[in-house]
Protein backbone atom coordinates (compact mmCIF):
# COMPACT_ATOMS: atom_id res chain seq x y z
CA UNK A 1 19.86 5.89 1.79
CA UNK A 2 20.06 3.33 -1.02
CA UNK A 3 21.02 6.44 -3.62
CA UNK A 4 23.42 6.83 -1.18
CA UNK A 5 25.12 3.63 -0.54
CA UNK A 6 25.31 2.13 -3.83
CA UNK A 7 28.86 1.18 -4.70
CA UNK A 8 30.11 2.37 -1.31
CA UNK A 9 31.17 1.14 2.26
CA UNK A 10 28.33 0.97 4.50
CA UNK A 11 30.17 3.17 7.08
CA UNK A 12 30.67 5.81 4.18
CA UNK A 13 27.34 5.93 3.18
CA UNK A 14 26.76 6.65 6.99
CA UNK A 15 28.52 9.29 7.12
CA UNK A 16 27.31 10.87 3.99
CA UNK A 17 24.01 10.63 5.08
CA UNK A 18 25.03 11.86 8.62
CA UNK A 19 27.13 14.74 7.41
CA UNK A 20 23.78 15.66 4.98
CA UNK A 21 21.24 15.25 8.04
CA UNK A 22 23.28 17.47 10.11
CA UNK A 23 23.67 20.17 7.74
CA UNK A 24 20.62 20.10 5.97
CA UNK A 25 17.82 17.92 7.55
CA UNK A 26 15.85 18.87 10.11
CA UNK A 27 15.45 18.03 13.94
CA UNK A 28 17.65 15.04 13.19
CA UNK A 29 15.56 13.85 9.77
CA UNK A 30 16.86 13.44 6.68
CA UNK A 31 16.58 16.90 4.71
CA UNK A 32 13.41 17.40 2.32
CA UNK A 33 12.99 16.58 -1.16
CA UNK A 34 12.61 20.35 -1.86
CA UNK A 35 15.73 21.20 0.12
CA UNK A 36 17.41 18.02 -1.63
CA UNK A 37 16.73 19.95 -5.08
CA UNK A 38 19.03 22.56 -4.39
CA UNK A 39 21.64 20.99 -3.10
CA UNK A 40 25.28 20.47 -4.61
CA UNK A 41 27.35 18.96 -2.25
CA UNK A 42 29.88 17.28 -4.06
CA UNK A 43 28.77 13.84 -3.38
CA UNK A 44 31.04 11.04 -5.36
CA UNK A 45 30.11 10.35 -8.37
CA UNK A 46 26.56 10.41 -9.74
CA UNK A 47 24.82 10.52 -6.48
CA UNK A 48 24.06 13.89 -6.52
CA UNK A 49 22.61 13.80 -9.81
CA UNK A 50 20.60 10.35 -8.31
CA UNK A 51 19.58 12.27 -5.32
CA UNK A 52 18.37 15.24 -7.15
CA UNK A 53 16.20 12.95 -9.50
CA UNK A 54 15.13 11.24 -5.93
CA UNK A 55 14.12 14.56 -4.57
CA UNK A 56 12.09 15.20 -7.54
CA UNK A 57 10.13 11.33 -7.91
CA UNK A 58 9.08 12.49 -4.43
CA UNK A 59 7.78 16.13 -5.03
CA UNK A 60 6.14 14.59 -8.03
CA UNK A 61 3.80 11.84 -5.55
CA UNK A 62 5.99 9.02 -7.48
CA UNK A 63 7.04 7.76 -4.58
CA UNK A 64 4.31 8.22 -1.92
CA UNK A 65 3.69 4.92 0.15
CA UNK A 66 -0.54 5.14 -0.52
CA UNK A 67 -0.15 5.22 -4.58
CA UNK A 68 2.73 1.94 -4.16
CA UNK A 69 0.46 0.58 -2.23
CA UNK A 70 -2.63 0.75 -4.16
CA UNK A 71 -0.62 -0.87 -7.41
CA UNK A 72 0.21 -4.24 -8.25
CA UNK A 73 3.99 -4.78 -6.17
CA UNK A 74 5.07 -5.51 -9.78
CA UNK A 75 4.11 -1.96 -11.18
CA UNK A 76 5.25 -0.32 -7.87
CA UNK A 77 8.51 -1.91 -8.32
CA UNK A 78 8.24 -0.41 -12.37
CA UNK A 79 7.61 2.28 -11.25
CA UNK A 80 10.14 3.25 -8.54
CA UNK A 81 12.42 1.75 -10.84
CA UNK A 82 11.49 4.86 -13.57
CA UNK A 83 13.57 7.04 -11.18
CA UNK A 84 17.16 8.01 -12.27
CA UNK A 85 19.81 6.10 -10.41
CA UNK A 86 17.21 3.58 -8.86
CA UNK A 87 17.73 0.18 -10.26
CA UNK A 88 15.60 -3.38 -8.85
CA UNK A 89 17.71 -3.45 -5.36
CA UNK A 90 16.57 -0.23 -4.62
CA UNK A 91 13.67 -0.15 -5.82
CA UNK A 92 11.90 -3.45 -3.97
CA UNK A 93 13.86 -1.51 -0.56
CA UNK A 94 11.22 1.22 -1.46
CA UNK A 95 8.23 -0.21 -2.29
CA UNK A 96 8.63 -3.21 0.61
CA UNK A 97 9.80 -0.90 3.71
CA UNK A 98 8.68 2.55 2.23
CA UNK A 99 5.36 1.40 1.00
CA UNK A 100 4.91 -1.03 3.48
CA UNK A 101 4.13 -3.56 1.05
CA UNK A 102 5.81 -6.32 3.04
CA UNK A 103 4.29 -9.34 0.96
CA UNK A 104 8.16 -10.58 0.70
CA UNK A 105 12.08 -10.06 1.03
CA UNK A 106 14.02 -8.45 -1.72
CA UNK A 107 14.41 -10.65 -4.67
CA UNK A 108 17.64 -9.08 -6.21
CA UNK A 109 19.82 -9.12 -3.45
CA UNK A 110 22.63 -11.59 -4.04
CA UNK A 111 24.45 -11.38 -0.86
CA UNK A 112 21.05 -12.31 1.43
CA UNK A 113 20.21 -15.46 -1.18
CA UNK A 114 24.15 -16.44 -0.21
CA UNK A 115 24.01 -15.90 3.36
CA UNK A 116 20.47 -18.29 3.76
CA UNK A 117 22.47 -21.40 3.14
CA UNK A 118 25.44 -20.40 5.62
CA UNK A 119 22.59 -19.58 8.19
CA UNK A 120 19.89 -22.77 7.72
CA UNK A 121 22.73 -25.29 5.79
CA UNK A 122 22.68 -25.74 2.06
CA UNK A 123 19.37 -26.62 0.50
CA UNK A 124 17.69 -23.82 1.76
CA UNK A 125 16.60 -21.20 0.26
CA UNK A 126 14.92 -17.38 0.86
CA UNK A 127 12.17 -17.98 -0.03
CA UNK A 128 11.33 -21.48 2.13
CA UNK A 129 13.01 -19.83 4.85
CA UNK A 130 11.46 -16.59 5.05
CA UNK A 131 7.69 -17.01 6.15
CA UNK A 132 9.09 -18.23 9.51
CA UNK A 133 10.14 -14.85 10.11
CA UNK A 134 7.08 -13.12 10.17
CA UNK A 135 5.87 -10.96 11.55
CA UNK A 136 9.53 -9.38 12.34
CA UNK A 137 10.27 -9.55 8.43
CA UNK A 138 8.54 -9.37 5.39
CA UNK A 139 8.50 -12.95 3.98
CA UNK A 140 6.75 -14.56 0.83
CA UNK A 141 3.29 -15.88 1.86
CA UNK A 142 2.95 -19.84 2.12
CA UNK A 143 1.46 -22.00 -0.05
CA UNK A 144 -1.52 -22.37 1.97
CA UNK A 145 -2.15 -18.50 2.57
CA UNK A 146 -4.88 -16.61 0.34
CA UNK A 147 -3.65 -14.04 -1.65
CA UNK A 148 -2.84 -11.06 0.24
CA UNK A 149 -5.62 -8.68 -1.51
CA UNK A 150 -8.19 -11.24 -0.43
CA UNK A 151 -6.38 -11.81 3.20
CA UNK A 152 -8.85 -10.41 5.76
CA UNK A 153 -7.50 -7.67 8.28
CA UNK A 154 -5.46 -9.09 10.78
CA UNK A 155 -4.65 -8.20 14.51
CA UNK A 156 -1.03 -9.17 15.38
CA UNK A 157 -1.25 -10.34 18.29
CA UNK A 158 -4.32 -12.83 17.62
CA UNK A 159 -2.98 -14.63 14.77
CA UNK A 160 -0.70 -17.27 14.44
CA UNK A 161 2.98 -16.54 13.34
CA UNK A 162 3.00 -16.93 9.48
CA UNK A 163 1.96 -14.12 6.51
CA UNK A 164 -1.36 -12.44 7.40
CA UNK A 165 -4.89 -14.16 6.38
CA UNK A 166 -3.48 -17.47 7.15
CA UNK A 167 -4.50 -20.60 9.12
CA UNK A 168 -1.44 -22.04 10.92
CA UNK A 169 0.34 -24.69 9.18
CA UNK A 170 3.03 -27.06 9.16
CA UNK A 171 5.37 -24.92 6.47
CA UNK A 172 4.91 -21.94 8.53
CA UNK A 173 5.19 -23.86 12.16
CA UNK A 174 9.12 -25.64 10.94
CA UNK A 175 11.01 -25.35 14.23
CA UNK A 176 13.92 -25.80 12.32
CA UNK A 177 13.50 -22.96 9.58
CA UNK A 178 12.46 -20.31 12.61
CA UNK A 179 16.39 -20.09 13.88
CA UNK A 180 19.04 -20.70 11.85
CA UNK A 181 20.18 -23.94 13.24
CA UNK A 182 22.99 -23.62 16.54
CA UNK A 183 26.78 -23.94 15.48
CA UNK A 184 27.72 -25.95 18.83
């Protein structure tokens, strides 16, 4: 959907994607990158153009979630970011929910780094924020976690809140960066 929404409404690019599901996707998914190829819909703009190129990263195996995953997150992000019409936004929305490589929150979106200090007051930031999230978002690891390559497996539901491979500890246990704080 990013291809999609960039430099549009949200409920626009929902309906783009809608009307292109509908008439092209099947059993309610979005439609294939092969169908995607042929396709000229008279989307605004470039995005055709974009979603063609898309389309193509992803018959080529640029895009498939085992070869993002076995790179560095810095040369997945490269090389997502190879793709026509796919800039660093887009691109970390790939590689962290796509590829599953959830070792963080996007770094180059603007309007999340200037919501954290109207949720948790000013001072705050993403990335101190963000590990008290896990495991329902992909935050930075702590400073006491081992790298996430070395992190052992993990079973959710043993392990302390906090990135995975970690011991619990006091920057990942903050009762006051877990909710952002109550407006009453």
């Amino acid at each position: 959907m990013t291809v999609l929404s960039q430099r549009l409404r949200i409920s626009q690019a929902t309906r783009l994607r809608t009307e292109l599901t509908a008439r092209y996707g099947q059993d309610g998914a979005f439609p294939a990158p092969g169908t995607l190829l042929g396709l000229d819909v008279g989307l605004p703009g470039r995005k055709g153009e974009y979603l063609r190129a898309v389309a193509q990263a992803a018959l080529d195996g640029l895009l498939d979630g085992a070869a993002l995953r076995a790179l560095d997150p810095g040369q997945a992000l490269q090389r997502v970011q190879h793709v026509k019409g796919v800039g660093p936004f887009p691109a970390e929305l790939v590689v962290l929910r796509g590829a599953n490589a959830s070792d963080g929150p996007p770094k180059n979106e603007p309007r999340l780094d200037a919501e954290i200090p109207e949720r948790y007051g000013p001072g705050h930031t993403l990335t101190e924020v963000s590990p008290a999230w896990w495991p329902y978002a992909p935050g930075p690891p702590c400073t006491c976690a081992p790298s996430a390559s070395s992190a052992p497996a993990r079973s959710p539901a043993a392990e302390p809140p906090g990135p995975p491979g970690h011991a619990q500890c006091s920057c990942c246990e903050s009762p006051d960066l877990r909710e952002p704080p109550n407006s009453d």
